[in-house]
PDB file of N, CA and C in Angstrom:
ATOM      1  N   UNK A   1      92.335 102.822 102.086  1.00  0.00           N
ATOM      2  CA  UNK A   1      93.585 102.875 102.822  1.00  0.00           C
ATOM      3  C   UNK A   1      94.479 101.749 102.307  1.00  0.00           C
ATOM      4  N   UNK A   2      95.370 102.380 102.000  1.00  0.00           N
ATOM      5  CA  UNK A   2      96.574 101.652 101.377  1.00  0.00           C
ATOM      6  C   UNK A   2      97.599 101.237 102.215  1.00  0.00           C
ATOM      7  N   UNK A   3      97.380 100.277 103.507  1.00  0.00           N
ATOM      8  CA  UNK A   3      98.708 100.503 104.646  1.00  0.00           C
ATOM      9  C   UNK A   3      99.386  98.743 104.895  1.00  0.00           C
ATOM     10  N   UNK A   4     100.412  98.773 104.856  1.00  0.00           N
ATOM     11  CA  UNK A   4     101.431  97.401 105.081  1.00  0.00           C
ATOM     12  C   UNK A   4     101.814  97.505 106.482  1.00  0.00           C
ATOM     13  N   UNK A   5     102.116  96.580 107.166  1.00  0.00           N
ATOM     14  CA  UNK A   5     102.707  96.058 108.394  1.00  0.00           C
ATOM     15  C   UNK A   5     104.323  95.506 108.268  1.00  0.00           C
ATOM     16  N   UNK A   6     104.842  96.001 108.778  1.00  0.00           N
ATOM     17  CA  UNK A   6     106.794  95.734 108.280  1.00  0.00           C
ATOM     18  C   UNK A   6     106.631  94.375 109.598  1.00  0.00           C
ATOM     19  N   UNK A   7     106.703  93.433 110.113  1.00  0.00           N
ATOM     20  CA  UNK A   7     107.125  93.078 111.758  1.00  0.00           C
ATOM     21  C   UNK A   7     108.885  92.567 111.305  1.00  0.00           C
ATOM     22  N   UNK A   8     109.152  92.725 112.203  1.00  0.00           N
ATOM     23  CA  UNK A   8     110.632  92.162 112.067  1.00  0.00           C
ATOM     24  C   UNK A   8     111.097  92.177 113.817  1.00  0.00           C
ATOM     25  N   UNK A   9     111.337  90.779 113.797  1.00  0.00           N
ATOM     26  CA  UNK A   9     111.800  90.285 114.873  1.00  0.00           C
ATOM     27  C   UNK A   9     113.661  90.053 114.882  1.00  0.00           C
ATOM     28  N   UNK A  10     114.158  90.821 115.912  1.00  0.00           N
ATOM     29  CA  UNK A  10     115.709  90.494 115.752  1.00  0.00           C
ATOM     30  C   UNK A  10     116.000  90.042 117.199  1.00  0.00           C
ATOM     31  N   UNK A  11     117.145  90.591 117.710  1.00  0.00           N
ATOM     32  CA  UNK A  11     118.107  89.816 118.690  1.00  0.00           C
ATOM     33  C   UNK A  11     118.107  91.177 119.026  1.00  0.00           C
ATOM     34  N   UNK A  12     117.868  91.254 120.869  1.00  0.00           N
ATOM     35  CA  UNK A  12     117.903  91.869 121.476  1.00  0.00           C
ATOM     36  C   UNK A  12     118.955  93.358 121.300  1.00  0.00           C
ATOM     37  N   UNK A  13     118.434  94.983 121.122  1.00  0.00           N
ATOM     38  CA  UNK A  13     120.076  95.470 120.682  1.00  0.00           C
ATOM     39  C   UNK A  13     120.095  95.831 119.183  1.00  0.00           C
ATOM     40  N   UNK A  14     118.965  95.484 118.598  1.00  0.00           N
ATOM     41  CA  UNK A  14     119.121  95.370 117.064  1.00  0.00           C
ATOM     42  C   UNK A  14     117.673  96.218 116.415  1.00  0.00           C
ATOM     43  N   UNK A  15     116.881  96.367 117.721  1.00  0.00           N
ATOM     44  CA  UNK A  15     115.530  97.317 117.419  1.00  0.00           C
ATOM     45  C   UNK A  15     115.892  98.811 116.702  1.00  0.00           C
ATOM     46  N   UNK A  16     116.934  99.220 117.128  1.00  0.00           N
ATOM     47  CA  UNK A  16     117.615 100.465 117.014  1.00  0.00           C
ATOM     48  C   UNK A  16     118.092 100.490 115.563  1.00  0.00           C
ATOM     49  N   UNK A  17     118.726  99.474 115.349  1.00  0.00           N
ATOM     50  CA  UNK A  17     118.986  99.520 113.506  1.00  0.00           C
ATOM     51  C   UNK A  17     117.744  98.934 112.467  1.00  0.00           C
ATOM     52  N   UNK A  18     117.195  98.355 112.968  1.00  0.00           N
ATOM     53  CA  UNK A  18     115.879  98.196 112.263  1.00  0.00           C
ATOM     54  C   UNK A  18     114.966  99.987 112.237  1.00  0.00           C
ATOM     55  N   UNK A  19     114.731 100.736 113.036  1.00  0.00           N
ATOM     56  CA  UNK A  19     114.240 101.947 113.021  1.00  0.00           C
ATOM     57  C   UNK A  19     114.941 102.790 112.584  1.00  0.00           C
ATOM     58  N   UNK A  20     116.190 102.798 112.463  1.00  0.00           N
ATOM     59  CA  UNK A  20     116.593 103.531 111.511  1.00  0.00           C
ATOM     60  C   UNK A  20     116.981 103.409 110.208  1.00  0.00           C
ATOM     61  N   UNK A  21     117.176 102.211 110.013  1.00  0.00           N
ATOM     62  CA  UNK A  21     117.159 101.702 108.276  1.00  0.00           C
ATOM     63  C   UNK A  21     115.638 102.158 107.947  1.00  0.00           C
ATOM     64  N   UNK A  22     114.785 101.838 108.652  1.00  0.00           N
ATOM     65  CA  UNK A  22     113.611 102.095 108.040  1.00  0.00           C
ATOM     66  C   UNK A  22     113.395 103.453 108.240  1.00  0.00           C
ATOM     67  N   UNK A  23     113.655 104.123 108.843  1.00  0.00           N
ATOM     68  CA  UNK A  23     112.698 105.653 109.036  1.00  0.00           C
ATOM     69  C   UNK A  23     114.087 106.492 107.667  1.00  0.00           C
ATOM     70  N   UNK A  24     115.485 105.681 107.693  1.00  0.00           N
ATOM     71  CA  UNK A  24     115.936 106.367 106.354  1.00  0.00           C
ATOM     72  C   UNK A  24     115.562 105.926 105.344  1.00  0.00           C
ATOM     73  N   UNK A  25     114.583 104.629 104.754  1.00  0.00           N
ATOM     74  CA  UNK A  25     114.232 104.237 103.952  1.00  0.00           C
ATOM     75  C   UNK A  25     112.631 105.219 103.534  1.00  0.00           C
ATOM     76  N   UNK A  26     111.957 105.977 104.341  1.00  0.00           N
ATOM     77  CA  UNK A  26     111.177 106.565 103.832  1.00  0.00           C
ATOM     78  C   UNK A  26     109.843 105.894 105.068  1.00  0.00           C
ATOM     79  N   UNK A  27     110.019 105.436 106.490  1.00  0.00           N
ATOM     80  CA  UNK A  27     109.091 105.387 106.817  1.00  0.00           C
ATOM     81  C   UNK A  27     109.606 106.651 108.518  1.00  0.00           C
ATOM     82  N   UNK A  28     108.142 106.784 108.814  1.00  0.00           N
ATOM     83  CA  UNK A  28     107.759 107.699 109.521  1.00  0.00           C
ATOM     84  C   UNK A  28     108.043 107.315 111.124  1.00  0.00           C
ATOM     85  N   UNK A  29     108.209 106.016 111.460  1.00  0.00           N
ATOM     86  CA  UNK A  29     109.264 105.676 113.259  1.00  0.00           C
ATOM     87  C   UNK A  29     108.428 104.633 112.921  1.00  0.00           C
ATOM     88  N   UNK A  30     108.605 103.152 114.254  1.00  0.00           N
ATOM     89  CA  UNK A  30     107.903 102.362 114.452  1.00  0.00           C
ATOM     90  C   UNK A  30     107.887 101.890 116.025  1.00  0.00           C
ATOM     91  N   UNK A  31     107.366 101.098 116.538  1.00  0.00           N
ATOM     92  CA  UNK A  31     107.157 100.480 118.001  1.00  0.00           C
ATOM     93  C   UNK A  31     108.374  99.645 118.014  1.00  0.00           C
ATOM     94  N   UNK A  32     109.071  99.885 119.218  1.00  0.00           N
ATOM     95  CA  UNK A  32     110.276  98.407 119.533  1.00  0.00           C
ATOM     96  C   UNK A  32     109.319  97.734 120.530  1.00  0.00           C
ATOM     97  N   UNK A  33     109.243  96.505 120.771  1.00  0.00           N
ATOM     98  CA  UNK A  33     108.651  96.080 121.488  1.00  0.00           C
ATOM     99  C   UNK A  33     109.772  94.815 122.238  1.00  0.00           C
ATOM    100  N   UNK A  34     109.704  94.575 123.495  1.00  0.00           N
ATOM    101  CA  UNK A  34     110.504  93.471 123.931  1.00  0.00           C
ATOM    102  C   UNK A  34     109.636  91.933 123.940  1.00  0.00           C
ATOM    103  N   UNK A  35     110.487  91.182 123.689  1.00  0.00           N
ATOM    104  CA  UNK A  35     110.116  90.031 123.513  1.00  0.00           C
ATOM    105  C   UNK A  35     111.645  88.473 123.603  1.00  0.00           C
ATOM    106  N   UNK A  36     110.786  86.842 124.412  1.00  0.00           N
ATOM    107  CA  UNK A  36     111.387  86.235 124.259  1.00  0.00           C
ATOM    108  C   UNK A  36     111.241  85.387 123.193  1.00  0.00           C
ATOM    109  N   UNK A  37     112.183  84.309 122.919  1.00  0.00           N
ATOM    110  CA  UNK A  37     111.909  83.678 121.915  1.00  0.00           C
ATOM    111  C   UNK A  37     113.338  82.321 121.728  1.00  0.00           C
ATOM    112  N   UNK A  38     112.588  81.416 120.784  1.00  0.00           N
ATOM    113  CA  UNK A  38     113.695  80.215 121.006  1.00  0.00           C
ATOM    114  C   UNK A  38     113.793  79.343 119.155  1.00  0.00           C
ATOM    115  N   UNK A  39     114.216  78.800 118.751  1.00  0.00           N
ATOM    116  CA  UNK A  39     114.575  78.498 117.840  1.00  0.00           C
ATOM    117  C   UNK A  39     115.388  77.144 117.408  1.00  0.00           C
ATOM    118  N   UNK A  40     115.322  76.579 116.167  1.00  0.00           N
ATOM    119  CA  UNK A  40     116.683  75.692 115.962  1.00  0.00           C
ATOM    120  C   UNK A  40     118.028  76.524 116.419  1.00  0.00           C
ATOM    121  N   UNK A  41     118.221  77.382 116.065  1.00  0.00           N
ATOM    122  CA  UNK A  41     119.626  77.744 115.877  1.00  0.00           C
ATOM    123  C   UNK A  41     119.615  78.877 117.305  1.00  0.00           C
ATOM    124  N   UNK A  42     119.027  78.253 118.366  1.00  0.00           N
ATOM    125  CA  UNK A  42     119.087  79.327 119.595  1.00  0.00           C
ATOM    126  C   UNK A  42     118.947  77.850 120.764  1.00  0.00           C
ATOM    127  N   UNK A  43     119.832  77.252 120.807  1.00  0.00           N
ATOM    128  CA  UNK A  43     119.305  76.306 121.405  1.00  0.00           C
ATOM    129  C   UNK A  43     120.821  76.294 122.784  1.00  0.00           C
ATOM    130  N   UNK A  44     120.837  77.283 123.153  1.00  0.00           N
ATOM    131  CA  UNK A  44     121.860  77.238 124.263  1.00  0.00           C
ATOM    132  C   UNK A  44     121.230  77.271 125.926  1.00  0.00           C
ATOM    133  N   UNK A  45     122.545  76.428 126.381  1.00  0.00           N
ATOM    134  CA  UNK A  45     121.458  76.414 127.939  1.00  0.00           C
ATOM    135  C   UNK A  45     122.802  76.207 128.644  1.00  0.00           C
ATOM    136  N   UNK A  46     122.358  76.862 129.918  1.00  0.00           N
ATOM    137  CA  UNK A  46     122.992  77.140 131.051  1.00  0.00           C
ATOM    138  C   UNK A  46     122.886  76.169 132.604  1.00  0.00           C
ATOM    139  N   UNK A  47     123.560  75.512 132.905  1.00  0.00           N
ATOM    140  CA  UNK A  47     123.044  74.892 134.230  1.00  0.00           C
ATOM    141  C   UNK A  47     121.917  73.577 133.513  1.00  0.00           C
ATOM    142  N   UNK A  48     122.116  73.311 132.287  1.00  0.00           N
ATOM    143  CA  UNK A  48     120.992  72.473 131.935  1.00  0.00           C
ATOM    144  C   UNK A  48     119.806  73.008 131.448  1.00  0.00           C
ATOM    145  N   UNK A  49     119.569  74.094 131.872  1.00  0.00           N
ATOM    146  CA  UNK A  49     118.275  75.080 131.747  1.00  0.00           C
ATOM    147  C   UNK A  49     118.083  76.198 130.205  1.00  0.00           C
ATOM    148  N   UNK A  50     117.496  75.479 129.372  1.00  0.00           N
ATOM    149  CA  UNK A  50     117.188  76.569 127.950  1.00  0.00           C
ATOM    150  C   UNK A  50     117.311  78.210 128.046  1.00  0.00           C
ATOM    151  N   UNK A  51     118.658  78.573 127.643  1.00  0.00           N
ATOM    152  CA  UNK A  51     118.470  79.983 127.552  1.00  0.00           C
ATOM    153  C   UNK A  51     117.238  80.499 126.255  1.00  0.00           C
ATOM    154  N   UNK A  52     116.394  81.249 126.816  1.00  0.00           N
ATOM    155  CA  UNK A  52     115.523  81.991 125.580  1.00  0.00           C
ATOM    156  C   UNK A  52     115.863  83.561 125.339  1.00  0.00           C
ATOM    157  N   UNK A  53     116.474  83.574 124.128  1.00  0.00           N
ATOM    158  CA  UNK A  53     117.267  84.800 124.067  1.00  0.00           C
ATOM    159  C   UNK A  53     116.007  85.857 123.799  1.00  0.00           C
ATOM    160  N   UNK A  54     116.604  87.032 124.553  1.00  0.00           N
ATOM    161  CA  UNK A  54     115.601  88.144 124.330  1.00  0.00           C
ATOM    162  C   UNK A  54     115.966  88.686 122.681  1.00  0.00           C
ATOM    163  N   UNK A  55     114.163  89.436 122.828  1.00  0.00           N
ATOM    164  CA  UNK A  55     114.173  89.938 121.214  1.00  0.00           C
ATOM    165  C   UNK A  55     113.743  90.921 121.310  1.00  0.00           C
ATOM    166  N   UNK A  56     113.721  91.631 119.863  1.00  0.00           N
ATOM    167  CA  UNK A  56     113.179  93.234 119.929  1.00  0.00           C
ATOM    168  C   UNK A  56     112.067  92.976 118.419  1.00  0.00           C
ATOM    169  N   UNK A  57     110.938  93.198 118.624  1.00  0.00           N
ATOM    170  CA  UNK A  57     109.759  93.038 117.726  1.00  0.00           C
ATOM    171  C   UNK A  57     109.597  94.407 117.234  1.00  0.00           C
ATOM    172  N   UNK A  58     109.658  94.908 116.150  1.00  0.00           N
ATOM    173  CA  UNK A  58     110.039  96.091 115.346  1.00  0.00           C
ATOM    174  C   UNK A  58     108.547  96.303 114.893  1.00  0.00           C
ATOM    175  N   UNK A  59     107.327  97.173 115.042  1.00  0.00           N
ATOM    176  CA  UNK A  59     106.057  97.357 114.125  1.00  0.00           C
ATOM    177  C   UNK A  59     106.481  98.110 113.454  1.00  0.00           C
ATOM    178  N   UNK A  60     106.277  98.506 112.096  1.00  0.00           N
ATOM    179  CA  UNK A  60     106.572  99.277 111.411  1.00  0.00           C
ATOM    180  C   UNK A  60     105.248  99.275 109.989  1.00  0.00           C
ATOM    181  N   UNK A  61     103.902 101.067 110.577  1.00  0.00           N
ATOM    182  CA  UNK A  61     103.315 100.581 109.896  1.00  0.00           C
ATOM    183  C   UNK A  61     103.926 101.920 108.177  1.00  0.00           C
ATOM    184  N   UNK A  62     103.581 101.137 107.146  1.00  0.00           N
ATOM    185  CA  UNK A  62     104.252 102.131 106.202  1.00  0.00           C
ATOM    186  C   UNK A  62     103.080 101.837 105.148  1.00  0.00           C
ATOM    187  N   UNK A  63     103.356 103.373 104.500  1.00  0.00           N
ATOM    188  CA  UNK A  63     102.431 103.278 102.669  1.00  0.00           C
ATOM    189  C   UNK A  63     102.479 101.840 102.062  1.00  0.00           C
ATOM    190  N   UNK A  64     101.824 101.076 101.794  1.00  0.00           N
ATOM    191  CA  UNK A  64     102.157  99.691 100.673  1.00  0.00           C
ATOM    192  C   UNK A  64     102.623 100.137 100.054  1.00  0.00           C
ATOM    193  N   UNK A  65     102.514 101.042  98.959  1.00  0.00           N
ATOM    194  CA  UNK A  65     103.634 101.523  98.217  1.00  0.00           C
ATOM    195  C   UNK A  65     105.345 101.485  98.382  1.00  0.00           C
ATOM    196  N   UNK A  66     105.250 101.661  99.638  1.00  0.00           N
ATOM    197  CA  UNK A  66     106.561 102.158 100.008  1.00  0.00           C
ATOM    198  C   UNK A  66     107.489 100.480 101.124  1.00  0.00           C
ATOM    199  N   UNK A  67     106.581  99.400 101.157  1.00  0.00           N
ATOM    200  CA  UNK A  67     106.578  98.539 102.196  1.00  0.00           C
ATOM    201  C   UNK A  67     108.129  97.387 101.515  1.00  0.00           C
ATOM    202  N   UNK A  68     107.950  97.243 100.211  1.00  0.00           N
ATOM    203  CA  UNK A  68     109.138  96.598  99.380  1.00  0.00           C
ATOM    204  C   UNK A  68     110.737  96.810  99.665  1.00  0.00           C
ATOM    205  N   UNK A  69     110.488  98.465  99.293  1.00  0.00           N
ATOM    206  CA  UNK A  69     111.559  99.489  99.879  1.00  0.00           C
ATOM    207  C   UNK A  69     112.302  99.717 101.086  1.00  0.00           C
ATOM    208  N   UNK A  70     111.136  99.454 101.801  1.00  0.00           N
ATOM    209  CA  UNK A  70     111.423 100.096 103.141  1.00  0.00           C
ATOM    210  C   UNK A  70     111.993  98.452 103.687  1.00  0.00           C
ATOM    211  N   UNK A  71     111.433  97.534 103.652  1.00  0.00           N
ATOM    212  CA  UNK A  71     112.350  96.011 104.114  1.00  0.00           C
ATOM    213  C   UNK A  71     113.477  95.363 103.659  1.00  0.00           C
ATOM    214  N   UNK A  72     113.487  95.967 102.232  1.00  0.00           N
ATOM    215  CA  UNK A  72     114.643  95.804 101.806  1.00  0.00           C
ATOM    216  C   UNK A  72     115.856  96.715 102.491  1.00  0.00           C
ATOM    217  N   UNK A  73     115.339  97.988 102.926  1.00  0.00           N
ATOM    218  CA  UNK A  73     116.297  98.799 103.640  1.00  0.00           C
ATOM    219  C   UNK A  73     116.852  98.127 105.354  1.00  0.00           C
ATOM    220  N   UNK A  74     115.503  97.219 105.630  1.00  0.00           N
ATOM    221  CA  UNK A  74     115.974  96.731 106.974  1.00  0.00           C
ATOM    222  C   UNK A  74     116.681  95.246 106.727  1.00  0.00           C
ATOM    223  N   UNK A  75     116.663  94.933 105.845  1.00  0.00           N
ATOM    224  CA  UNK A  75     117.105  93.598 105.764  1.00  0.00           C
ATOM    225  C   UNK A  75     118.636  93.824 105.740  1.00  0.00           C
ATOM    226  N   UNK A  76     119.246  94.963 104.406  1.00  0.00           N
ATOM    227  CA  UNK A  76     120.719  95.121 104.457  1.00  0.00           C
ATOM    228  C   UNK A  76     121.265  95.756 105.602  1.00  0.00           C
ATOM    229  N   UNK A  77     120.328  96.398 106.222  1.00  0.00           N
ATOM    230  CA  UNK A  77     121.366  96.976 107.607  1.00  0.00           C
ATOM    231  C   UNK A  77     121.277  95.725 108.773  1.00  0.00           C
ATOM    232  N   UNK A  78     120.336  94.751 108.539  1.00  0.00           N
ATOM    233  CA  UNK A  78     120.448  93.944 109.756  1.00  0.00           C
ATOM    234  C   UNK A  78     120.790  92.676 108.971  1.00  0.00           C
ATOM    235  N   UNK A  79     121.011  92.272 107.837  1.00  0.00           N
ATOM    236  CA  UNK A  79     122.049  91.226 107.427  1.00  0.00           C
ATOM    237  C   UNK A  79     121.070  89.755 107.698  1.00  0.00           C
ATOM    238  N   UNK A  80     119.403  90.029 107.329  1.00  0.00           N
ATOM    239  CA  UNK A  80     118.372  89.083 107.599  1.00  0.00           C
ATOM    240  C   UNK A  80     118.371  88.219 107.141  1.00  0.00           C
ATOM    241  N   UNK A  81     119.307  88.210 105.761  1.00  0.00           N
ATOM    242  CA  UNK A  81     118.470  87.049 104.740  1.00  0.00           C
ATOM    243  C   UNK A  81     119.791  86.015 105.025  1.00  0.00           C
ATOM    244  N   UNK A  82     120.946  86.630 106.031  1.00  0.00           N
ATOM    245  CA  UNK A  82     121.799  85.390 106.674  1.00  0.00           C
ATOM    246  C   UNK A  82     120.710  84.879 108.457  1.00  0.00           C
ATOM    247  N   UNK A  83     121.424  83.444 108.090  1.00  0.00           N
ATOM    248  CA  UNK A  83     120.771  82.441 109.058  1.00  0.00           C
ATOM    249  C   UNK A  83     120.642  82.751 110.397  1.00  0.00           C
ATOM    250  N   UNK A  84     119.766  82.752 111.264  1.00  0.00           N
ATOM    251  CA  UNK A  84     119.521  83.220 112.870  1.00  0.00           C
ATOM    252  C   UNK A  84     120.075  84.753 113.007  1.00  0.00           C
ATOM    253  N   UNK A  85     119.927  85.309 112.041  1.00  0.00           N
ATOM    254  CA  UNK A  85     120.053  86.942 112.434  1.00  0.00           C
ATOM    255  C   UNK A  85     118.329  87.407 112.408  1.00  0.00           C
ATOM    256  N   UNK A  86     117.323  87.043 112.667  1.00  0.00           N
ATOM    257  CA  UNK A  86     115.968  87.580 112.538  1.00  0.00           C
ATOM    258  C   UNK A  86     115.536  87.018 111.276  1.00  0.00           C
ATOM    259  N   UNK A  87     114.116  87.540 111.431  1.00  0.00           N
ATOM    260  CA  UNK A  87     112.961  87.602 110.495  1.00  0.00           C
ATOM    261  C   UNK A  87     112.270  88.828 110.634  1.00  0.00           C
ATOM    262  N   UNK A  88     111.680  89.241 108.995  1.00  0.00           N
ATOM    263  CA  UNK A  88     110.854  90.055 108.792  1.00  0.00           C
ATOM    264  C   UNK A  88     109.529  89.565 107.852  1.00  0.00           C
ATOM    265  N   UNK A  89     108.274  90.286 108.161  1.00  0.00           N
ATOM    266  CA  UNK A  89     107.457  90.258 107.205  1.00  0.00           C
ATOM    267  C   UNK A  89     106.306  90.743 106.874  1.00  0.00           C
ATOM    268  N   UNK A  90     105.878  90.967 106.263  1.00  0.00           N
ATOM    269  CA  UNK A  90     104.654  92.018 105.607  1.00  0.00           C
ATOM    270  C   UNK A  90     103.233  91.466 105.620  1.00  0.00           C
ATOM    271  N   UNK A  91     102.754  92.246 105.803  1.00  0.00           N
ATOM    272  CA  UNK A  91     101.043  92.083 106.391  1.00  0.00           C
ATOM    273  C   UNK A  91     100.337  93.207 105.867  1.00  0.00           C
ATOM    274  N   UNK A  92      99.163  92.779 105.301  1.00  0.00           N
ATOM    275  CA  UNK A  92      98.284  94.143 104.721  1.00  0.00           C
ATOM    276  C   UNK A  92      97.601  94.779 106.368  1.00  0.00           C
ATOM    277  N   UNK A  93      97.713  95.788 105.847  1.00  0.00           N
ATOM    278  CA  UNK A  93      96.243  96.291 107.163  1.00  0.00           C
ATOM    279  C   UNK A  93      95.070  96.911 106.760  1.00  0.00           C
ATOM    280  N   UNK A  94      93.940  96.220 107.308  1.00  0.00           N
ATOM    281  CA  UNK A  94      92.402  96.935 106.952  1.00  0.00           C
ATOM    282  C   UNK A  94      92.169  98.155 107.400  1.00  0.00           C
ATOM    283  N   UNK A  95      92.980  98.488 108.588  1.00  0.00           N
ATOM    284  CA  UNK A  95      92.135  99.526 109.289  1.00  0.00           C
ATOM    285  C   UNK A  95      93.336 100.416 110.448  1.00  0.00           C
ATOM    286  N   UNK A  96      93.576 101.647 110.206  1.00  0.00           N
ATOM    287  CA  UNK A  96      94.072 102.145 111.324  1.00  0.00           C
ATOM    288  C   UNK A  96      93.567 103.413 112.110  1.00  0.00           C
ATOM    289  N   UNK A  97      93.702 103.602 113.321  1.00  0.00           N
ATOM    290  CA  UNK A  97      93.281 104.723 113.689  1.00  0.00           C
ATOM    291  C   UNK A  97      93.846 105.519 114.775  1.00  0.00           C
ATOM    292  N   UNK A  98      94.457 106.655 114.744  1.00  0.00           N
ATOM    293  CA  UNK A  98      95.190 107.366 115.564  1.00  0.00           C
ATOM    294  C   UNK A  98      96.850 107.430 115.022  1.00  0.00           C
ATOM    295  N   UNK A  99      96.399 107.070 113.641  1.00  0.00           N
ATOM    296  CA  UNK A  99      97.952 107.269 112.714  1.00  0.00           C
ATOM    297  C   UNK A  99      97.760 108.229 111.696  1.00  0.00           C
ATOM    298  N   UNK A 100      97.468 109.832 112.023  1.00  0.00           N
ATOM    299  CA  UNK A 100      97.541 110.439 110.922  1.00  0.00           C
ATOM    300  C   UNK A 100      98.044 110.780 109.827  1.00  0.00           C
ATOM    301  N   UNK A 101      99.902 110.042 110.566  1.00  0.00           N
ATOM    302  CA  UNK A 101     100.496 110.464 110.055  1.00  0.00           C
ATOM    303  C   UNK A 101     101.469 109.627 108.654  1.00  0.00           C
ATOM    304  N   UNK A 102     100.203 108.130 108.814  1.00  0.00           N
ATOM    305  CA  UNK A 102     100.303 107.301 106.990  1.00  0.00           C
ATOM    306  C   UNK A 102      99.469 108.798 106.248  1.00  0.00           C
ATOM    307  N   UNK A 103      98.250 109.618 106.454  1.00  0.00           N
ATOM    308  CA  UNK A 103      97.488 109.941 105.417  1.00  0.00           C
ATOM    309  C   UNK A 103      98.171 111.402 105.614  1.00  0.00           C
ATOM    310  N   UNK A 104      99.558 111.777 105.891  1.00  0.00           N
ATOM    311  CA  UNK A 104     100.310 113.377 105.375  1.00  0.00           C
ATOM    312  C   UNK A 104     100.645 113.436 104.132  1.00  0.00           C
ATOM    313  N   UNK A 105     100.867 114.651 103.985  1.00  0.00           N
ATOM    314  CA  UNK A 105     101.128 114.746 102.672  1.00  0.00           C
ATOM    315  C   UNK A 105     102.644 114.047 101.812  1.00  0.00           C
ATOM    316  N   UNK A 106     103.331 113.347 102.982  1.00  0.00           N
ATOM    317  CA  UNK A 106     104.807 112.434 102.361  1.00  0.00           C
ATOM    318  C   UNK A 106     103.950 111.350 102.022  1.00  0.00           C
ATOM    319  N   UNK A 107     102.750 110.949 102.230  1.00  0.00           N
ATOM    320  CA  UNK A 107     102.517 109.300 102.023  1.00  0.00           C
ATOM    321  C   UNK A 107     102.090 109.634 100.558  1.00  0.00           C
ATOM    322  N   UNK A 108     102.096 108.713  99.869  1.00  0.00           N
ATOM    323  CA  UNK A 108     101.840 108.316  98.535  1.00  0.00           C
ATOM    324  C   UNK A 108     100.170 107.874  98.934  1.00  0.00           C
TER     325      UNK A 108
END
């Protein structure tokens, strides 16, 4: 099994263009997941009190073959590789199960 892990963490609102850059880049959907989170460049507060801006955690599992492609497709629609707009990044995977649909006949 040949399978990559896309994660890409953005700013709340932004799960939606990450899944579709990628599912037009050649992958098959992924999980939005909600999430908080805080940063150098997120350091705003209210009443004194640290705002922690919500996030949207993108899984996206795809062919390795196809994992280069497919982040490069999420990076230009979400404008990543500028400062405090998110992170993405790639992870091999050993093992999946109940994803038939890496081993169809579109996967490489």
């Amino acid at each position: 099994m040949n399978i990559s892990l896309i994660v890409t963490i953005v700013h709340k609102g932004w799960g939606s263009t990450v899944l579709e850059a990628s599912v037009a880049a050649g992958a098959r959907g992924s999980t939005v997941l909600g999430g908080r989170g805080a940063g150098i460049h997120e350091k705003d507060k209210l009443f004194g009190l640290a705002i922690e801006p919500e996030k949207e955690i993108v899984l996206t599992l795809v062919p390795a073959a196809r994992a280069d492609d497919i982040l490069a497709a999420i990076v230009q629609a979400t404008d990543l590789d500028e400062t405090g707009r998110g992170i993405a990044f790639v992870l091999p995977v050993d093992r999946v199960v109940g994803e038939a649909h890496l081993h169809g006949p579109s996967a490489p």
